[in-house]
C-alpha atoms as a PDB file:
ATOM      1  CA  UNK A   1     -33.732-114.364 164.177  1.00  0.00           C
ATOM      2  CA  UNK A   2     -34.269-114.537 167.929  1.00  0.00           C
ATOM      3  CA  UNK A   3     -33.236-111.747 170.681  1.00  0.00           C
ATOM      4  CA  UNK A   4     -30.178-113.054 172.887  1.00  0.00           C
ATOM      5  CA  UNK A   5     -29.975-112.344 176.541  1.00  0.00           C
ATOM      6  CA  UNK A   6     -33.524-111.103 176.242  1.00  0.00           C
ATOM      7  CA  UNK A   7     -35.191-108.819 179.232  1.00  0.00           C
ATOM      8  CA  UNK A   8     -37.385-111.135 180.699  1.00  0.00           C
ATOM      9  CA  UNK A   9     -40.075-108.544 182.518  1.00  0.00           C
ATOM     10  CA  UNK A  10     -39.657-106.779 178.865  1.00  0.00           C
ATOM     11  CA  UNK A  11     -40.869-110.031 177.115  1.00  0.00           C
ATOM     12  CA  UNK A  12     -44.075-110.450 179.757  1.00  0.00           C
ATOM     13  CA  UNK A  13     -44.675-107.067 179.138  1.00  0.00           C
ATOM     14  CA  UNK A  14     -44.598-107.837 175.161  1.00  0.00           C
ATOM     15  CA  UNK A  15     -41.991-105.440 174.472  1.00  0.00           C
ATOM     16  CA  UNK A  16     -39.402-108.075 173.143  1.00  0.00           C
ATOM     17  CA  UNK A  17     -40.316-111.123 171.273  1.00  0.00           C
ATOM     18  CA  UNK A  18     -38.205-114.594 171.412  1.00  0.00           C
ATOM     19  CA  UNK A  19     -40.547-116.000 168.652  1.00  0.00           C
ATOM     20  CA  UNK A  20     -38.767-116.088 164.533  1.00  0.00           C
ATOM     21  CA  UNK A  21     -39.278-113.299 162.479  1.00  0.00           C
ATOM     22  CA  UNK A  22     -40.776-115.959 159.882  1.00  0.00           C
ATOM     23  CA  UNK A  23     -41.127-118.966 160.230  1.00  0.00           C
ATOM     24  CA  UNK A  24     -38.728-121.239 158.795  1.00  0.00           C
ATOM     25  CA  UNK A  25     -40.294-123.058 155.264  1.00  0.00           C
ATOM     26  CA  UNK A  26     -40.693-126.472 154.537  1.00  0.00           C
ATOM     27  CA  UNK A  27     -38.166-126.229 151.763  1.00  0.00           C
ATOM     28  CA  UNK A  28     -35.261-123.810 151.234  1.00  0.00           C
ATOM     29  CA  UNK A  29     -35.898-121.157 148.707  1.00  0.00           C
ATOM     30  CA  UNK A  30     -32.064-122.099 146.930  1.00  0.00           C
ATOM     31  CA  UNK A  31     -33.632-125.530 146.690  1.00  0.00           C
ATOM     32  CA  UNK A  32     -36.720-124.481 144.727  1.00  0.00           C
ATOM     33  CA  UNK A  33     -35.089-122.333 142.553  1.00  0.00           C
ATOM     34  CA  UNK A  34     -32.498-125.203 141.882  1.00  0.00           C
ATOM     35  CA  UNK A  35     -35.191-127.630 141.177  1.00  0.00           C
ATOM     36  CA  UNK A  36     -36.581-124.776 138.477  1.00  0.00           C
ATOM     37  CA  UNK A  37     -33.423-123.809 137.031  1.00  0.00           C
ATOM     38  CA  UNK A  38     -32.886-127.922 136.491  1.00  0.00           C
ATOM     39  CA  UNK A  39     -36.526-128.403 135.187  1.00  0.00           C
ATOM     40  CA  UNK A  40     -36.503-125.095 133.442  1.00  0.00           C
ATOM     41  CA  UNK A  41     -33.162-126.170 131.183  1.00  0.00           C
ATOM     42  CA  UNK A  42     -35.274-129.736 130.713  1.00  0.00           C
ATOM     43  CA  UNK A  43     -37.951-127.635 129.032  1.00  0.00           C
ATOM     44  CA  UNK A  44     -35.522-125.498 127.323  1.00  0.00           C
ATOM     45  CA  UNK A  45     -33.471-128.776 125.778  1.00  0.00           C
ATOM     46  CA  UNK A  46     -36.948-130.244 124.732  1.00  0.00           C
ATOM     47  CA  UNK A  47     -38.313-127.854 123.059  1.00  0.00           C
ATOM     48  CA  UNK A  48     -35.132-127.419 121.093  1.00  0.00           C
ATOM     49  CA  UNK A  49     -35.410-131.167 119.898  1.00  0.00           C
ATOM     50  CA  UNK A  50     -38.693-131.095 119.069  1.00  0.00           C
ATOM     51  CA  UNK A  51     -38.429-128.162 117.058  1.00  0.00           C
ATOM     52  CA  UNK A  52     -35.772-129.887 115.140  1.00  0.00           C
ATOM     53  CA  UNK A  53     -37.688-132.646 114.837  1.00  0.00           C
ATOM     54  CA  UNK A  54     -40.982-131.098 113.619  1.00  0.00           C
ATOM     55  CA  UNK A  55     -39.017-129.172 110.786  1.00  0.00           C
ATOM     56  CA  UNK A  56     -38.744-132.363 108.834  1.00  0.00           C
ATOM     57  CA  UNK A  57     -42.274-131.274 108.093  1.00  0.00           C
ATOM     58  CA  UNK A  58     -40.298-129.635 105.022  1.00  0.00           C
ATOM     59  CA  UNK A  59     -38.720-132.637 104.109  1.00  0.00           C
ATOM     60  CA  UNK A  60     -39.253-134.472 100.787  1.00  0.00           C
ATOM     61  CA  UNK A  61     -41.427-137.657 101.339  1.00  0.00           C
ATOM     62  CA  UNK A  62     -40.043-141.022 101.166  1.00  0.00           C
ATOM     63  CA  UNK A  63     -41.158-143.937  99.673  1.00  0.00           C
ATOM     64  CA  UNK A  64     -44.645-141.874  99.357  1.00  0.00           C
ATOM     65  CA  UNK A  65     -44.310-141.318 103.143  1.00  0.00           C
ATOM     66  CA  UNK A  66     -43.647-138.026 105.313  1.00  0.00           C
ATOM     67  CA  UNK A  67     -40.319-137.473 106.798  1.00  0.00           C
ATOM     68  CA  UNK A  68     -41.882-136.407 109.861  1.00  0.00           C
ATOM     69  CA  UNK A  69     -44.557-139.204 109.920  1.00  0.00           C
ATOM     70  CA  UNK A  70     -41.752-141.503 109.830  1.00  0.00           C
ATOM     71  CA  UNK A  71     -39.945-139.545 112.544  1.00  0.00           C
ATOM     72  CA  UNK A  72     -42.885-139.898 114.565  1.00  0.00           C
ATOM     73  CA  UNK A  73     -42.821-143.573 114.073  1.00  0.00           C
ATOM     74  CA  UNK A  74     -39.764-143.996 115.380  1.00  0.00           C
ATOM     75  CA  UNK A  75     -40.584-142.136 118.301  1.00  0.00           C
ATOM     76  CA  UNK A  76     -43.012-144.354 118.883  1.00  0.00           C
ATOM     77  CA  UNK A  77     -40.414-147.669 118.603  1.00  0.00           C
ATOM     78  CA  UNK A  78     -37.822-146.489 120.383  1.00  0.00           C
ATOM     79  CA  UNK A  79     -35.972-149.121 122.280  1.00  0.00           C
ATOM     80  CA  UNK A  80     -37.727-152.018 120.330  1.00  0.00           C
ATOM     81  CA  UNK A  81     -37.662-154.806 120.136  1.00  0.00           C
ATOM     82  CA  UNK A  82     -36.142-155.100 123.899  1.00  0.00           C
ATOM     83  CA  UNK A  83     -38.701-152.569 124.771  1.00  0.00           C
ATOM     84  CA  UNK A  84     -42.546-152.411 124.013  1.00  0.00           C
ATOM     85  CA  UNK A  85     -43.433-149.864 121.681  1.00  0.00           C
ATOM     86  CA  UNK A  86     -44.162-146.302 122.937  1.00  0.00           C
ATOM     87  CA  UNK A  87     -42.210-147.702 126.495  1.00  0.00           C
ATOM     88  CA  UNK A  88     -39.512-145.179 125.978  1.00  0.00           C
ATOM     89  CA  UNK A  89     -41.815-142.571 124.915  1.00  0.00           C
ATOM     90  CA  UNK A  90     -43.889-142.774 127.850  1.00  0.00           C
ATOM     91  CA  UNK A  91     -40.615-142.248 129.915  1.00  0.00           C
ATOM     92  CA  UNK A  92     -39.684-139.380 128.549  1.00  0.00           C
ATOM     93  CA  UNK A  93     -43.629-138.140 128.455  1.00  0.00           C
ATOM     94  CA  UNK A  94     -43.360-139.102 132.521  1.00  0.00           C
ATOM     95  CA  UNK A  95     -40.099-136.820 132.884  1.00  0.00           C
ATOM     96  CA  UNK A  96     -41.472-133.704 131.689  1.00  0.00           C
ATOM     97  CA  UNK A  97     -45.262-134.212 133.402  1.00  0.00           C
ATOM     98  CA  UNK A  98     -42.905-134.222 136.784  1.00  0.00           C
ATOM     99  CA  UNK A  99     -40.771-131.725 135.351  1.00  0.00           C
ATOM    100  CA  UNK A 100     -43.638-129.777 134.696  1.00  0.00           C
ATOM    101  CA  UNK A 101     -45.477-129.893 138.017  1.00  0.00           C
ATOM    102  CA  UNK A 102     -42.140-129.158 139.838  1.00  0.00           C
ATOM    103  CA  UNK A 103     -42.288-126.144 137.514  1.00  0.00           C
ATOM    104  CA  UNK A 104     -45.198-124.558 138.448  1.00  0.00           C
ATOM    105  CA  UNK A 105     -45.014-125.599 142.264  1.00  0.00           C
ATOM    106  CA  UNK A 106     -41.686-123.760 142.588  1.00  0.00           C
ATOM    107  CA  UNK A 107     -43.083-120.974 140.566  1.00  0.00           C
ATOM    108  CA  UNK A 108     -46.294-120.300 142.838  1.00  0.00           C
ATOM    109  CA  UNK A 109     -43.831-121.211 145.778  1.00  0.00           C
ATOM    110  CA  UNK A 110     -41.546-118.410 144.877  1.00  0.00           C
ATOM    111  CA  UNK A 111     -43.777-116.193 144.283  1.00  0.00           C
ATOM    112  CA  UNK A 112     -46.300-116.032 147.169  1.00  0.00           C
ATOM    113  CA  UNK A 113     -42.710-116.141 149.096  1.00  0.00           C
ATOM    114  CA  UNK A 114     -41.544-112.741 147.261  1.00  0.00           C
ATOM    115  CA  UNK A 115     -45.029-111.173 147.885  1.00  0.00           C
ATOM    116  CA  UNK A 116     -44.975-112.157 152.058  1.00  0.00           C
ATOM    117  CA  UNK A 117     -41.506-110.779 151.925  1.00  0.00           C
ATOM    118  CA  UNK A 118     -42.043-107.971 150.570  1.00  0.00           C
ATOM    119  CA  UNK A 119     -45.592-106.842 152.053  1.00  0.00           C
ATOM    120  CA  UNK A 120     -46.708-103.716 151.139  1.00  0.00           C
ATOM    121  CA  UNK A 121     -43.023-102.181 149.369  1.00  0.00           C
ATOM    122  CA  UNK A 122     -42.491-103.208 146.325  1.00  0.00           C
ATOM    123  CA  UNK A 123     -39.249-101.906 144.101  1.00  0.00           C
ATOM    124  CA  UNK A 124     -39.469-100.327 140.979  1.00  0.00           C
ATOM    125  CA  UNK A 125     -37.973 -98.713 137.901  1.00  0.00           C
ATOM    126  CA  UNK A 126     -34.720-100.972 139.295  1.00  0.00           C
ATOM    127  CA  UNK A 127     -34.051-102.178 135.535  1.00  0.00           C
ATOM    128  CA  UNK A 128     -35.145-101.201 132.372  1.00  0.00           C
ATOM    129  CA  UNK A 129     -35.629-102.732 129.043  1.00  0.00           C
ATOM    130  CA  UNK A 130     -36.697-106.794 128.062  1.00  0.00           C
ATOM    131  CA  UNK A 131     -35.086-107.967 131.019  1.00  0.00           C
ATOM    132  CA  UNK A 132     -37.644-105.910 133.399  1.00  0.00           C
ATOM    133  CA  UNK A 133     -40.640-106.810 131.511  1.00  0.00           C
ATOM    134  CA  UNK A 134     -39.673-110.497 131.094  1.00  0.00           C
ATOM    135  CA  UNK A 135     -38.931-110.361 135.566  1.00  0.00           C
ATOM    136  CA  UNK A 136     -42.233-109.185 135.702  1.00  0.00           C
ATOM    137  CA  UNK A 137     -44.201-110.981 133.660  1.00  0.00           C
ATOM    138  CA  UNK A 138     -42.531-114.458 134.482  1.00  0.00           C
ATOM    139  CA  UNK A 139     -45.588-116.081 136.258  1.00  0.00           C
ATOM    140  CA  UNK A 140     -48.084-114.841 133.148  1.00  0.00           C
ATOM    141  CA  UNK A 141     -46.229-115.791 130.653  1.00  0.00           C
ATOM    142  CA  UNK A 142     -45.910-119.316 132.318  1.00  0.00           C
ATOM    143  CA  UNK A 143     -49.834-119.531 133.073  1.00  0.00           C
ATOM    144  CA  UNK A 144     -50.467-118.815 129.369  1.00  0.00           C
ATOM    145  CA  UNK A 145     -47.585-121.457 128.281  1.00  0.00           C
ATOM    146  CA  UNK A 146     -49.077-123.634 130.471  1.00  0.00           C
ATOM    147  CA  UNK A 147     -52.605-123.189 128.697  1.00  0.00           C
ATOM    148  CA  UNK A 148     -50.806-123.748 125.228  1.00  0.00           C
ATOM    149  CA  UNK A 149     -49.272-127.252 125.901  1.00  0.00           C
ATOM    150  CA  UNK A 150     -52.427-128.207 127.082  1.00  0.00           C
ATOM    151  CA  UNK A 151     -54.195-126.997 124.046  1.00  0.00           C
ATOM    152  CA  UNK A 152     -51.689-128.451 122.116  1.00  0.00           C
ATOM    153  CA  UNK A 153     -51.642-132.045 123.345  1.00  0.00           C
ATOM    154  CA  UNK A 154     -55.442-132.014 122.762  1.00  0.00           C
ATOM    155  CA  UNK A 155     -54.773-130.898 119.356  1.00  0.00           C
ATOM    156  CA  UNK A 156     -52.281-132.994 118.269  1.00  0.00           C
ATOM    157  CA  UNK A 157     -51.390-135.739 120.315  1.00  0.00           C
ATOM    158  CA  UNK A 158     -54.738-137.023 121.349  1.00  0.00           C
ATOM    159  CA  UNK A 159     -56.911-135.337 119.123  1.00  0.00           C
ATOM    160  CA  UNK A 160     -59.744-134.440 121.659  1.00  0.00           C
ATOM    161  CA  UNK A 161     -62.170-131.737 119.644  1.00  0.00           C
ATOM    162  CA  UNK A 162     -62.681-129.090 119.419  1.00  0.00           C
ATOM    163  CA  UNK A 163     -58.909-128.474 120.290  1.00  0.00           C
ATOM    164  CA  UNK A 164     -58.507-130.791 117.459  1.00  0.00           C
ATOM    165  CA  UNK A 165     -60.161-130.869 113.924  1.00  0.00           C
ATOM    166  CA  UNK A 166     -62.476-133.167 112.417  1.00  0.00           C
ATOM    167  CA  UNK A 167     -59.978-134.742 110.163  1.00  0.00           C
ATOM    168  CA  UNK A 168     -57.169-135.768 112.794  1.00  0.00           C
ATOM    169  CA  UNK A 169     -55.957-139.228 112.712  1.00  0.00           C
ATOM    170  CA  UNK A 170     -53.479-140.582 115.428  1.00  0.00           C
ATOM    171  CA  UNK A 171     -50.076-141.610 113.603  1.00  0.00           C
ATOM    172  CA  UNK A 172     -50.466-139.103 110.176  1.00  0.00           C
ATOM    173  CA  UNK A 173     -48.470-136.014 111.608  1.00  0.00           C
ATOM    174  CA  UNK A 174     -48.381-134.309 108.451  1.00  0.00           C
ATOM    175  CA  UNK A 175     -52.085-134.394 107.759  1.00  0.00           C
ATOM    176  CA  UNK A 176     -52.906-133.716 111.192  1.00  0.00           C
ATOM    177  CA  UNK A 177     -50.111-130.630 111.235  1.00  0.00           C
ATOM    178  CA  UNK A 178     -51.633-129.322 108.008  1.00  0.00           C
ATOM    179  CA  UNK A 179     -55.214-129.690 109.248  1.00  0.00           C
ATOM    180  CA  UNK A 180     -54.797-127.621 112.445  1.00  0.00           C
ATOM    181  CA  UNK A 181     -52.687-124.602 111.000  1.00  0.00           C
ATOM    182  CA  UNK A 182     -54.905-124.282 108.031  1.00  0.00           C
ATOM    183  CA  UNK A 183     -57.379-123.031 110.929  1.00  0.00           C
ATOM    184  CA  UNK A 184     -55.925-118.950 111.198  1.00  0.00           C
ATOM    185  CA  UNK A 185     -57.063-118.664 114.805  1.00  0.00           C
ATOM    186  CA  UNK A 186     -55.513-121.545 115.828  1.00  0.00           C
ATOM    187  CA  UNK A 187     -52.316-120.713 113.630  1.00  0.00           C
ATOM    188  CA  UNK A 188     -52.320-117.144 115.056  1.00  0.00           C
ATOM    189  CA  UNK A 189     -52.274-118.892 118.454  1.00  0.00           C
ATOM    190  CA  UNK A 190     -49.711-120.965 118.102  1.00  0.00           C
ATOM    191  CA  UNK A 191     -47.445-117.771 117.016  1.00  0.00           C
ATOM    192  CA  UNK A 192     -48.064-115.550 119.684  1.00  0.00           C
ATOM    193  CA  UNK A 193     -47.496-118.774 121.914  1.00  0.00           C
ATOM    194  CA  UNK A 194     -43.978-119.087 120.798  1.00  0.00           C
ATOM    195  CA  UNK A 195     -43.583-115.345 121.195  1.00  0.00           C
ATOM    196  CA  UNK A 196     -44.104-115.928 124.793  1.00  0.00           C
ATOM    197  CA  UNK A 197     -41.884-119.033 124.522  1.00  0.00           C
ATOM    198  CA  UNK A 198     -39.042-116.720 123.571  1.00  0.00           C
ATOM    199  CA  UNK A 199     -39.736-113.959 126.506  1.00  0.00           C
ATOM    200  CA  UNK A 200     -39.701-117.192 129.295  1.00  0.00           C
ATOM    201  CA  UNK A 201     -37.623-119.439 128.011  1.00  0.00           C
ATOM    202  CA  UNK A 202     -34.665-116.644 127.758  1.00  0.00           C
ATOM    203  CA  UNK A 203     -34.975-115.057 131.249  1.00  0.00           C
ATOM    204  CA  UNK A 204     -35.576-118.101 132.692  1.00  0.00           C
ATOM    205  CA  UNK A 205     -32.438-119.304 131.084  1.00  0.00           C
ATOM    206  CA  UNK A 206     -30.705-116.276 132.442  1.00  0.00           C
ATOM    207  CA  UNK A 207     -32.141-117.288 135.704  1.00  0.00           C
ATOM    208  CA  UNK A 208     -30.848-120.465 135.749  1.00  0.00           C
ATOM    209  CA  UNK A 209     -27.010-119.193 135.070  1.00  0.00           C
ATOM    210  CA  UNK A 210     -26.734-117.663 138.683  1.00  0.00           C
ATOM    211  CA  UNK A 211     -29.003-120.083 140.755  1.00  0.00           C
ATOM    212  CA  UNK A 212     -26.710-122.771 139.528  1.00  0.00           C
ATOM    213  CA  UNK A 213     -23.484-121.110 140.923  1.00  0.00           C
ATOM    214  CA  UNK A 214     -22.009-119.993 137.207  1.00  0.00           C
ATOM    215  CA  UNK A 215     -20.046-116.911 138.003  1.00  0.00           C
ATOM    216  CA  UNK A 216     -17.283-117.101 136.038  1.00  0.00           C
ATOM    217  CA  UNK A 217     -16.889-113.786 133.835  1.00  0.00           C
ATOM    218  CA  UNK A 218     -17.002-116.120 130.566  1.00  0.00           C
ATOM    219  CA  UNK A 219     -18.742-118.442 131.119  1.00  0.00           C
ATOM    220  CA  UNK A 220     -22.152-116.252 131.889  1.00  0.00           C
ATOM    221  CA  UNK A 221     -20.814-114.064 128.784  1.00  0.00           C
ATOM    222  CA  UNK A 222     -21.311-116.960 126.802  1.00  0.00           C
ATOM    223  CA  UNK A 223     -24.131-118.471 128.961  1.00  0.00           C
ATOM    224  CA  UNK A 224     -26.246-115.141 128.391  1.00  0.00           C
ATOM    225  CA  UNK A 225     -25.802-114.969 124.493  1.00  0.00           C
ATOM    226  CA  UNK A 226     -27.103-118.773 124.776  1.00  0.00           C
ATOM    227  CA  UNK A 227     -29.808-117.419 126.907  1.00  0.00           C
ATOM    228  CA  UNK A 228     -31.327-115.770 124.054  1.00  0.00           C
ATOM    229  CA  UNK A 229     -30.031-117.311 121.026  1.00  0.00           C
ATOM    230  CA  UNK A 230     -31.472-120.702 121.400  1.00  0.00           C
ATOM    231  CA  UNK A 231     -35.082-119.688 122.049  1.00  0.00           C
ATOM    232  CA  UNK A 232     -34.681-117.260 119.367  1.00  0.00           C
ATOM    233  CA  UNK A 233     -34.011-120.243 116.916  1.00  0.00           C
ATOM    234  CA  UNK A 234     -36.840-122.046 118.208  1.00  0.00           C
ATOM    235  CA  UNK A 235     -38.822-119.228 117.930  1.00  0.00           C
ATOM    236  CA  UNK A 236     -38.716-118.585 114.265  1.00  0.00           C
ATOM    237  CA  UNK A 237     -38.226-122.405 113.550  1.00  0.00           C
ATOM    238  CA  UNK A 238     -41.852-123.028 115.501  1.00  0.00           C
ATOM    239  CA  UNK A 239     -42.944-120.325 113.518  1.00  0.00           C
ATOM    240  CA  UNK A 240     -42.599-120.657 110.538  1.00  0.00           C
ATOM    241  CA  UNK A 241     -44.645-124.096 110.674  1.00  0.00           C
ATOM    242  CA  UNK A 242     -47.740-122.749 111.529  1.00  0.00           C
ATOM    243  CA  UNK A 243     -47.407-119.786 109.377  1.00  0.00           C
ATOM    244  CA  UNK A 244     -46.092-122.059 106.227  1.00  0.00           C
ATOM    245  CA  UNK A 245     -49.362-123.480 106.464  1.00  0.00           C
ATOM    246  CA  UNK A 246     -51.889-121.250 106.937  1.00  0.00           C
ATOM    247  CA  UNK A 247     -50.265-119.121 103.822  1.00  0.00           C
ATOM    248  CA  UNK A 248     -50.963-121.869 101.866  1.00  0.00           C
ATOM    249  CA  UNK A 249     -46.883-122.994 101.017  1.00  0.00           C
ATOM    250  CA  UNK A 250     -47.295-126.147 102.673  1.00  0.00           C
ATOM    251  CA  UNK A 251     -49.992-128.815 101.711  1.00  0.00           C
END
């Protein structure tokens, strides 16, 4: 915003101002909060897939070899024999690293935008409930997601100690899955880490319903139930892995 028809003597005197109130970003704020309602439904559609994936952990074996150790393997040839083994993989592994640092850039963008905006007033008791605490606690709950999947590709995907244990072996899911939740601290992590899961995913799946236009009455009806009923599911299905094994049912 810049005065019109501005007093000049007033202006030398540094009464009026022609300069911006801010100055104008780099990026627009719609466009970062596009690019993390796009990279935030990525997340949300992956970790729905690979929750149904990782529940054939309670299917029978076959041919004296674990459902999910097979699914794994055909993660792993994909594409073949036109493509090399893992190729496909590695795409997908490349989409959600880029994904995931467009994630956290918008997230630190937006946020240390909100805070220069707002200066010293801050608005409170506005809403009540989940919702509020969820708003509030989006950029800690994504720090300490953040932490997890890094903890978790250590543990199993590459193994690295002592995210890992002692007895992981690249390729033998099952094993390796048993080995790491028979460990209660880790197993206890891993729960309260899809607790959080649930409180981010949902809001920022609620989030994602306005910043990309939907305002239709039934469509963000249906939209919102989504909004919590899918990471609800992969809530209690990522659950009940780690807790299947470290009570002993699964071994």
């Amino acid at each position: 915003m810049t005065v019109k028809n501005a007093d000049r003597d007033a202006i030398v005197h540094g009464k009026i101002t022609e300069k911006p109130l801010r100055e104008q970003p780099s990026y627009p704020t719609w466009a970062i909060k596009l690019v993390m309602a796009i990279t935030g439904l990525i997340f949300g559609l992956y970790v729905l897939v690979h929750m149904v994936g990782n529940l054939k952990i309670y299917m029978p074996d076959h041919a004296g070899v674990a459902a999910i150790n097979e699914y794994g393997e055909f993660l792993r040839t994909m594409g073949g024999p036109i493509f090399p083994r893992e190729s496909i993989l590695w795409v997908f592994r490349i989409v959600l690293l880029v994904a995931l640092v467009l994630h956290v850039h918008g997230a630190f963008a937006l946020h240390g935008r909100s805070t220069r905006s707002r200066g010293k007033f801050k608005r409170t008791n506005l809403v009540g409930g989940l919702n509020s605490f969820s708003t509030r606690s989006m950029l800690v709950t994504g720090l300490i997601l953040l932490l997890f999947v890094i903890f978790h590709v250590l543990d199993l995907t590459m193994g690295v100690a002592p995210a890992a244990p002692d007895a992981f072996a690249h390729g033998e899911i099952y094993a390796n899955l048993i080995a790491s939740f028979s460990r209660w601290p880790v197993a206890i992590f891993y729960i309260l880490a899809m607790v959080v899961l649930f409180l981010h995913l949902s809001h920022g799946i609620y989030l994602a319903v306005s910043d990309l236009g939907i305002t239709g009455k039934r469509w963000r009806q249906v939209l919102l139930v989504v909004a919590y009923l899918v990471p609800a599911i992969v809530m209690i299905g990522n659950i009940s892995m780690p807790l299947s094994i470290a009570l002993g049912w699964l071994s």
